[in-house]
PDB file of N, CA and C in Angstrom:
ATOM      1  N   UNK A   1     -16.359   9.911 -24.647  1.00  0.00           N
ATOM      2  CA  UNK A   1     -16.821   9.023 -25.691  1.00  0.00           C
ATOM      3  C   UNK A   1     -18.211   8.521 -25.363  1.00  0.00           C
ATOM      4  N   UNK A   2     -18.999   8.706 -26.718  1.00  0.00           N
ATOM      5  CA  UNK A   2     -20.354   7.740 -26.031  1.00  0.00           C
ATOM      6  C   UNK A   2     -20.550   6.332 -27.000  1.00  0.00           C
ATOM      7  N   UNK A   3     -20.707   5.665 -25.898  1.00  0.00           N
ATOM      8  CA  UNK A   3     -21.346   4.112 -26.676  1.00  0.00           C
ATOM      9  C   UNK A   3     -22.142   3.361 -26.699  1.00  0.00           C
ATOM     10  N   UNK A   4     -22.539   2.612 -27.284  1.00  0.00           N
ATOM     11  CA  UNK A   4     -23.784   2.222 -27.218  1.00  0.00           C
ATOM     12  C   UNK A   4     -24.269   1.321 -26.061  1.00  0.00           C
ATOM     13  N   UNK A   5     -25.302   1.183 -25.771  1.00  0.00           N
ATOM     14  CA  UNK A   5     -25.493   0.140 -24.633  1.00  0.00           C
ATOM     15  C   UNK A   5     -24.845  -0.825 -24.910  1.00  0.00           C
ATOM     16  N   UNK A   6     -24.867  -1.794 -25.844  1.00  0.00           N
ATOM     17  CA  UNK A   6     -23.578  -3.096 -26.192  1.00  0.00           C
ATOM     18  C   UNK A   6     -22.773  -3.151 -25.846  1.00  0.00           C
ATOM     19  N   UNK A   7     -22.285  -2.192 -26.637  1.00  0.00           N
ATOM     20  CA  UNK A   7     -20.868  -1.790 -26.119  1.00  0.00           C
ATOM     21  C   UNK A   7     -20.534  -1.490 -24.879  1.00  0.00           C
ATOM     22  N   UNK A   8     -21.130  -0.559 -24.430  1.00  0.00           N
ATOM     23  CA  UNK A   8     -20.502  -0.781 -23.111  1.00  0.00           C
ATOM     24  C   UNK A   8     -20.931  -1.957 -22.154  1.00  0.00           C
ATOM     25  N   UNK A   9     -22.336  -2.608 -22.377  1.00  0.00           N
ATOM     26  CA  UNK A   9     -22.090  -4.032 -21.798  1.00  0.00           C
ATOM     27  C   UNK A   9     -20.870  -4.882 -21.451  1.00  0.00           C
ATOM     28  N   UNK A  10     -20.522  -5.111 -23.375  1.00  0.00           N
ATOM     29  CA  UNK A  10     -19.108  -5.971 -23.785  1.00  0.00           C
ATOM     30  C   UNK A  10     -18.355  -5.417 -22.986  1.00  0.00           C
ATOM     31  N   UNK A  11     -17.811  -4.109 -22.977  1.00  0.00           N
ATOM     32  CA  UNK A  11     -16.688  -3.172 -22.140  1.00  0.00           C
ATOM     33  C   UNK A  11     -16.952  -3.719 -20.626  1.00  0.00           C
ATOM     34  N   UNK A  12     -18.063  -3.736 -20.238  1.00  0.00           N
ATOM     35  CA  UNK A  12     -18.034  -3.724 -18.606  1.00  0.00           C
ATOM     36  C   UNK A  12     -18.025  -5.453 -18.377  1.00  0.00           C
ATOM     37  N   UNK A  13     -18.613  -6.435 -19.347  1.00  0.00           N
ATOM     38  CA  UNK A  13     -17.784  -7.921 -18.899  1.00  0.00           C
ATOM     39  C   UNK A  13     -16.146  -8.443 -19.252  1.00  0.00           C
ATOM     40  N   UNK A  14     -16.140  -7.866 -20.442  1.00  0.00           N
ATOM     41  CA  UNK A  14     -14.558  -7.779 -20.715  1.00  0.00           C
ATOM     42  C   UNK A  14     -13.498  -7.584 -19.300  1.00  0.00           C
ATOM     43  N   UNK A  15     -14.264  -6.193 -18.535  1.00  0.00           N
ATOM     44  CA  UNK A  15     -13.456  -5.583 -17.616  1.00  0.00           C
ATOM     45  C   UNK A  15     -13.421  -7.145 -16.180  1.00  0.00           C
ATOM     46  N   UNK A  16     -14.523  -7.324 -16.995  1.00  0.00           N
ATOM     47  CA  UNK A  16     -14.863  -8.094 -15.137  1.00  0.00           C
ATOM     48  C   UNK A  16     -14.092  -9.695 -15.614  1.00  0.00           C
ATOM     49  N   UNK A  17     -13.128  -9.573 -16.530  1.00  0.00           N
ATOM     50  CA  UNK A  17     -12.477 -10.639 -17.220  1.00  0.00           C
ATOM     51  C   UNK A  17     -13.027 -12.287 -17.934  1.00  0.00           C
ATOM     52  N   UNK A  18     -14.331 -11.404 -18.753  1.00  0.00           N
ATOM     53  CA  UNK A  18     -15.213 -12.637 -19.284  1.00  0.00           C
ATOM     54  C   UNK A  18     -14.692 -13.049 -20.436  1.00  0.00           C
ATOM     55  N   UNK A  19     -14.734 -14.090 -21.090  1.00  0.00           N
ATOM     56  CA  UNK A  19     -14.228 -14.589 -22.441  1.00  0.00           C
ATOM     57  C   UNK A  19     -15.521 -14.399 -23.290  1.00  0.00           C
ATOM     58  N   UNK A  20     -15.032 -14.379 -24.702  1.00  0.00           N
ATOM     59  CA  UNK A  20     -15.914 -14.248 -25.832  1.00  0.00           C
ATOM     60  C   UNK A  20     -17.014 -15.173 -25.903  1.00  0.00           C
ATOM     61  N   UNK A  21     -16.940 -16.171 -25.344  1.00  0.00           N
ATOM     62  CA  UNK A  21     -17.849 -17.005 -25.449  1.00  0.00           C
ATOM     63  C   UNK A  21     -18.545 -17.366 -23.763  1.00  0.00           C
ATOM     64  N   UNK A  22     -18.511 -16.287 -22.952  1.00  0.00           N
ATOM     65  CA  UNK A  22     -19.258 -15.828 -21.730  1.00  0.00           C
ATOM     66  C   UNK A  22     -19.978 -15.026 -21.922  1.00  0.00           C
ATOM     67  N   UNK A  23     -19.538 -13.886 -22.951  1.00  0.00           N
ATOM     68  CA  UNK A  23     -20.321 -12.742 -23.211  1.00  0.00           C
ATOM     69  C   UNK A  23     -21.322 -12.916 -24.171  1.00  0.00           C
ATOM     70  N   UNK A  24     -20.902 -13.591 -25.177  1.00  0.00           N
ATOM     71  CA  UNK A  24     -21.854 -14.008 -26.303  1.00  0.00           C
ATOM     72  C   UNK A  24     -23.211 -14.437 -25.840  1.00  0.00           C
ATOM     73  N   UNK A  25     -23.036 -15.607 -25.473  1.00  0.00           N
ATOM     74  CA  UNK A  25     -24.457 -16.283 -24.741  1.00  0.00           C
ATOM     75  C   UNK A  25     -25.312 -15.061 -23.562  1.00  0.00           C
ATOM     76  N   UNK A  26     -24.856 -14.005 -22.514  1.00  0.00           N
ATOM     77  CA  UNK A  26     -24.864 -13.197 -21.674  1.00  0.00           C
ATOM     78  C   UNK A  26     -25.771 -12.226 -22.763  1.00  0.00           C
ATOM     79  N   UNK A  27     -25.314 -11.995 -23.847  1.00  0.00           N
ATOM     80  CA  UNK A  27     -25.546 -11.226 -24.449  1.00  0.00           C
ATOM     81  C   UNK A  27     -26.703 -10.867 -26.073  1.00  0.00           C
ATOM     82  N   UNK A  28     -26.867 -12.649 -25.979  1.00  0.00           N
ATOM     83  CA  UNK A  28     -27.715 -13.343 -26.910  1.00  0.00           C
ATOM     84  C   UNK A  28     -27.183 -12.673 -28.488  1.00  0.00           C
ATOM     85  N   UNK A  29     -25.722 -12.706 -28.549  1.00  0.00           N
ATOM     86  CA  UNK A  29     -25.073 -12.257 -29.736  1.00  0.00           C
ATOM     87  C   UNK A  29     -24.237 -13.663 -29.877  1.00  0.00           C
ATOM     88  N   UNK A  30     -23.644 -13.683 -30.890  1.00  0.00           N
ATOM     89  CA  UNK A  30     -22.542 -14.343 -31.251  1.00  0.00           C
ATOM     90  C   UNK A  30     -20.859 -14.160 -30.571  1.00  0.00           C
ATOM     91  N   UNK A  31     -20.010 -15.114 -30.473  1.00  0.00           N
ATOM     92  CA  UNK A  31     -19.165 -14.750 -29.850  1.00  0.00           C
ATOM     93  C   UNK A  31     -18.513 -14.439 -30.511  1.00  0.00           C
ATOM     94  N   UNK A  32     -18.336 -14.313 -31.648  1.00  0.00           N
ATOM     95  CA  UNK A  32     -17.267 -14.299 -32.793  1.00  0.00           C
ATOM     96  C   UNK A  32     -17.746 -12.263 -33.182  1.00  0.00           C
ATOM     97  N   UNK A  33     -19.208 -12.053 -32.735  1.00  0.00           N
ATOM     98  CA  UNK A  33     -19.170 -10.787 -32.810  1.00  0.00           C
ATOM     99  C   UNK A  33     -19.038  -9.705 -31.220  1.00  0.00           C
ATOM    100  N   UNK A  34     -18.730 -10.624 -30.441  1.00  0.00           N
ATOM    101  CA  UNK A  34     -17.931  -9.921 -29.362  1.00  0.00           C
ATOM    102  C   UNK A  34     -16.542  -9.868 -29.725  1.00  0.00           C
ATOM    103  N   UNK A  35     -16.029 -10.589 -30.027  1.00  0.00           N
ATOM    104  CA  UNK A  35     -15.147 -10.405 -30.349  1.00  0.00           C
ATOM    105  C   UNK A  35     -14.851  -9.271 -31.514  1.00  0.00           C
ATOM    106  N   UNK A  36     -15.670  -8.594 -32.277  1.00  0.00           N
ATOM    107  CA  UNK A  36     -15.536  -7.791 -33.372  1.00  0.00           C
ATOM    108  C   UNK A  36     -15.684  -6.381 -32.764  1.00  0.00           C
ATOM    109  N   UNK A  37     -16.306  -5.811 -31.721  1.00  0.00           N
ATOM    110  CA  UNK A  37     -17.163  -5.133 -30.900  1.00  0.00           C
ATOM    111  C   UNK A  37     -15.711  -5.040 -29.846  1.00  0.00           C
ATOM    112  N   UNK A  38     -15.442  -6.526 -29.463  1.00  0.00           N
ATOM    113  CA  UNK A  38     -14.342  -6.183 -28.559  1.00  0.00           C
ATOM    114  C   UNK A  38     -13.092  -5.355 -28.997  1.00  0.00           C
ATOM    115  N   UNK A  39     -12.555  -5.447 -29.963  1.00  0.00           N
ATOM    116  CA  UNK A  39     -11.603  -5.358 -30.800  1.00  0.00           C
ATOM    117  C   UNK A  39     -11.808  -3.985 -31.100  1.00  0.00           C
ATOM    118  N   UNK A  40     -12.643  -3.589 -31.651  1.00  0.00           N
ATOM    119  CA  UNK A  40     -12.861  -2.257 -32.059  1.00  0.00           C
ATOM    120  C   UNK A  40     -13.376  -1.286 -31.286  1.00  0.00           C
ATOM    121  N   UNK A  41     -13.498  -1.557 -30.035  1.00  0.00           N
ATOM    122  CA  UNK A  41     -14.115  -0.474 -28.453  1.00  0.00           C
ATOM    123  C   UNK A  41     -12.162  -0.926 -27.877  1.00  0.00           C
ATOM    124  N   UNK A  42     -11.944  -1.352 -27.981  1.00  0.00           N
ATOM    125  CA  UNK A  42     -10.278  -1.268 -27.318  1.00  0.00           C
ATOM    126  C   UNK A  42      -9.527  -0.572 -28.748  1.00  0.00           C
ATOM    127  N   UNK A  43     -10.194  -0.165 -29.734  1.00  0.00           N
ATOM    128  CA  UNK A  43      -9.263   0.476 -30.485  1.00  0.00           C
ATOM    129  C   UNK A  43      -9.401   1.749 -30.602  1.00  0.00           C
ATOM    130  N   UNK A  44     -11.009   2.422 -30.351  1.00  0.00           N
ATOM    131  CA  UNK A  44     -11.208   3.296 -30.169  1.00  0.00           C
ATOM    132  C   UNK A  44     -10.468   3.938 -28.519  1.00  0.00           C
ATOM    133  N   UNK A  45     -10.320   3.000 -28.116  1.00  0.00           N
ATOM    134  CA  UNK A  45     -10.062   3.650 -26.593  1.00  0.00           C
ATOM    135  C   UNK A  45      -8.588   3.463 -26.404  1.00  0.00           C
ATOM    136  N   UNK A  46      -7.538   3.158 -27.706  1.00  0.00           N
ATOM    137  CA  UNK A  46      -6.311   3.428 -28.034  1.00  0.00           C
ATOM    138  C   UNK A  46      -5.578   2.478 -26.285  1.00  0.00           C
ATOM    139  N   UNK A  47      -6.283   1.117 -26.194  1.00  0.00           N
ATOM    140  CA  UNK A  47      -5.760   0.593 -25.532  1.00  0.00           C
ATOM    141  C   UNK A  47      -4.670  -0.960 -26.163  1.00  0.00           C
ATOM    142  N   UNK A  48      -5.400  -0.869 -27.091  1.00  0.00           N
ATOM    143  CA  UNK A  48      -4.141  -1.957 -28.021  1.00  0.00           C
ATOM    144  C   UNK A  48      -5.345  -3.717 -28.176  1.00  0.00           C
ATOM    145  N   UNK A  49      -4.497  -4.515 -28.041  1.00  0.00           N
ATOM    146  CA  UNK A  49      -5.225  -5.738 -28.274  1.00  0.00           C
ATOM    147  C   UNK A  49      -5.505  -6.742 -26.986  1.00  0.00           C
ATOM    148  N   UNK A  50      -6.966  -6.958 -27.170  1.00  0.00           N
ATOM    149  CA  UNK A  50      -6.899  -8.409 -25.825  1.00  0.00           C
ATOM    150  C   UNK A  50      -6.243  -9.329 -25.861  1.00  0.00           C
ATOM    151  N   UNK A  51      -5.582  -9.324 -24.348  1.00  0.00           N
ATOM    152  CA  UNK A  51      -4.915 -10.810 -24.398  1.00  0.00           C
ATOM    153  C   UNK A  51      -6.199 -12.191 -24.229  1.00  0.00           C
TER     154      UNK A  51
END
């Protein structure tokens, strides 16, 4: 799979167990669109939903 730099940003703080509103600011996005980004890179990767 290829993704975009974002994405795999989000993917690689997600992993390192950051919350939406760690990544947001980290990321000078919104957290509410990590969360959209999050959601849909764990769906593509048929891993299900964040706890």
């Amino acid at each position: 799979m290829v993704f975009r730099l974002c994405q795999r940003e989000i993917l690689q703080l997600i992993e390192q167990g950051k919350s939406n509103n760690e990544i947001g600011p980290a990321l000078d996005i919104p957290p509410f669109a990590v969360s959209i980004y999050g959601s849909a890179l764990l769906w593509e990767l048929d891993i299900g939903a964040a706890s």
